[in-house]
Protein backbone atom coordinates (compact mmCIF):
# COMPACT_ATOMS: atom_id res chain seq x y z
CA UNK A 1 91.59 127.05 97.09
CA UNK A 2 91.65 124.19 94.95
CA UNK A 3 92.19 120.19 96.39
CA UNK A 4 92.99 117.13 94.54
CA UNK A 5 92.38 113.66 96.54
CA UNK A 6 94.52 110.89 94.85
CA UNK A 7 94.16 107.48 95.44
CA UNK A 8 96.59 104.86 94.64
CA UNK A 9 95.65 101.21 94.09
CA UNK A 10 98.81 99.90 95.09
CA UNK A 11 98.30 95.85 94.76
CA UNK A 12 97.76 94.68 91.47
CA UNK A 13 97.62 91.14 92.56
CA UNK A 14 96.26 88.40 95.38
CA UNK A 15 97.62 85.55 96.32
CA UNK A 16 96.50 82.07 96.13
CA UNK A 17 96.79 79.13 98.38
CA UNK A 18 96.94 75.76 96.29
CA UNK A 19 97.41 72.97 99.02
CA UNK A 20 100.91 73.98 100.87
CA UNK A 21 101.92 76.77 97.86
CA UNK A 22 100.98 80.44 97.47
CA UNK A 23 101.04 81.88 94.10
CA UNK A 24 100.31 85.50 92.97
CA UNK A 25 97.45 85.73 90.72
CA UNK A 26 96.77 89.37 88.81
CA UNK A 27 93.13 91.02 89.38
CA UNK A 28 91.16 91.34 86.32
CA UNK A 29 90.56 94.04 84.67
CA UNK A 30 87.03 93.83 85.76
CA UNK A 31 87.94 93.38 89.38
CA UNK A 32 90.63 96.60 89.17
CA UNK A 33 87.62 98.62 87.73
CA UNK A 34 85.69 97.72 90.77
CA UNK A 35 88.93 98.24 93.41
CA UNK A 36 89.37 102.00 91.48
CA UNK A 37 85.47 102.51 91.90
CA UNK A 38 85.25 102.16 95.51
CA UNK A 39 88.64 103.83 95.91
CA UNK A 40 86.91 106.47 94.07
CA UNK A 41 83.84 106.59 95.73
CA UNK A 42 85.46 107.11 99.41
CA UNK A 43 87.66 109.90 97.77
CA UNK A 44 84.04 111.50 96.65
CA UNK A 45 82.61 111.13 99.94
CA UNK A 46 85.31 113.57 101.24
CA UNK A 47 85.30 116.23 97.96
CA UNK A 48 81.92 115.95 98.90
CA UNK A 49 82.17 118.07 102.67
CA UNK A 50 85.04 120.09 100.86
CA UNK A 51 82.71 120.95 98.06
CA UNK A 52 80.14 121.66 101.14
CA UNK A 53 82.66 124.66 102.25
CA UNK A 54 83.43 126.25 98.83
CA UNK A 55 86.84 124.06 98.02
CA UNK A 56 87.26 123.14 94.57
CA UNK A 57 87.83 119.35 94.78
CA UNK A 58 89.24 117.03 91.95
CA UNK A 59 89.32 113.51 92.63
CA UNK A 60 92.33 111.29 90.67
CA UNK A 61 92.54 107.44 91.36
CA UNK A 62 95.76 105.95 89.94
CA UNK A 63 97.44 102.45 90.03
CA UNK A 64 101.14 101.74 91.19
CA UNK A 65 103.51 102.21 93.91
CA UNK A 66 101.67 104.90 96.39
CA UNK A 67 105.24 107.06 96.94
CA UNK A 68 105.95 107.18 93.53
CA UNK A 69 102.32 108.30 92.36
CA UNK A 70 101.84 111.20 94.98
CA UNK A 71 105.35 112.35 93.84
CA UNK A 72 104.25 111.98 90.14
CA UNK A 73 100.86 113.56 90.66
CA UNK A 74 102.00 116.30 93.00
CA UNK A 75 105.09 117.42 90.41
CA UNK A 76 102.22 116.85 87.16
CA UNK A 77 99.51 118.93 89.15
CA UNK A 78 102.29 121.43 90.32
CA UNK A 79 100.82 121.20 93.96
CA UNK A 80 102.02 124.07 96.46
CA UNK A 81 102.16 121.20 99.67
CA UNK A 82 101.30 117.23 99.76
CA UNK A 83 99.30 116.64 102.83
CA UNK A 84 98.73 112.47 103.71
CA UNK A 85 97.89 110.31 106.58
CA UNK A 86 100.04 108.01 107.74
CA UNK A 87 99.27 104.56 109.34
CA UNK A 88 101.87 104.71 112.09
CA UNK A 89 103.52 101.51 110.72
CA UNK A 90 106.48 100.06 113.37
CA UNK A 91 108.87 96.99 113.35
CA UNK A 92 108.30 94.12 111.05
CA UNK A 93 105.27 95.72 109.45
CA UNK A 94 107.13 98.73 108.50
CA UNK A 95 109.65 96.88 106.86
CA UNK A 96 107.40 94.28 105.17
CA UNK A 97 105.37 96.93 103.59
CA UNK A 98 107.53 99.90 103.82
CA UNK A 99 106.90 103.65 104.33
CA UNK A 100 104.76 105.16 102.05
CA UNK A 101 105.38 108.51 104.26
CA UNK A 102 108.83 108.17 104.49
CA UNK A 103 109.74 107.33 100.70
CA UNK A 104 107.38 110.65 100.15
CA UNK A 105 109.14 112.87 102.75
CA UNK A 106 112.44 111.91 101.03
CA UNK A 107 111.85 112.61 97.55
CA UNK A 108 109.21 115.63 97.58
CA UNK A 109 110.56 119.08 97.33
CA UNK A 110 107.59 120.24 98.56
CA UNK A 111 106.04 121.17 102.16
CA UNK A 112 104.31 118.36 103.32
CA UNK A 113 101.78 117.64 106.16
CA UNK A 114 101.56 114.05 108.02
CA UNK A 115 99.12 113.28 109.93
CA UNK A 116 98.16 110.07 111.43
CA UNK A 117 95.00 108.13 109.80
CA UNK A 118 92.21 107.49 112.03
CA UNK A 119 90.52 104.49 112.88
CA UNK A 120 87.85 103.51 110.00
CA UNK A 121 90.17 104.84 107.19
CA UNK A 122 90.13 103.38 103.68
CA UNK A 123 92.17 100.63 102.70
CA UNK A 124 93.45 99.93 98.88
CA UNK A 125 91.06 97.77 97.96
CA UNK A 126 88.76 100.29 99.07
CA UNK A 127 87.55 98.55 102.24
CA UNK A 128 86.57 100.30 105.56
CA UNK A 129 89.42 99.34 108.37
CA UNK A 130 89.22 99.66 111.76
């Protein structure tokens, strides 16, 4: 059995207050290094316990919109089934961010497992959430 872990830094840019005003404000390249580190690091952490039970694991960290990289990746890679969590997203946060899941269910042609993320799960930056 072979596994590939992809994670997908998804925000290229912050925002910053200036008095009453909000302006968006790319990372540096130094900063994205760092994001795609730790991103990479928590995917390790996982290969790591697959390794443990005889998987072959191959870690890929990309940058972009999350639907369209697991699509791109899973077609490049010629994966038999995409398996994700899923944040459970509802209302007004759903449609501010949108659904990662859903835009993947759509447009794979591919089985696909959902399952929903547990509490302490890895944000894009990289950062534990709870």
């Amino acid at each position: 059995m072979e596994v590939t872990l992809l994670g997908v830094v998804a925000v290229l840019r912050r925002w910053a207050v200036i008095g009453e005003a909000s302006v968006p404000v790319p990372y540096t390249e130094e900063e994205l290094r760092s994001i795609r580190k730790g991103v990479a690091d928590n995917l390790e952490k996982t290969a790591a316990t697959l390794r443990q039970q005889g998987i072959t694991v191959n870690i890929l960290v990309s940058t972009g919109n999350a639907a369209e990289e697991i699509l791109k990746t899973a077609d490049e890679i010629k994966a038999d089934m995409i398996a994700m969590s899923t944040h459970g997203r509802s209302g007004l946060r759903r449609l501010a961010y949108g659904s990662v899941t859903d835009k993947v269910l759509h447009g794979a042609d591919i089985p696909i497992l959902v399952v929903r993320a547990p509490a302490g799960t890895v944000n894009q930056k990289g950062n534990a959430t709870s």
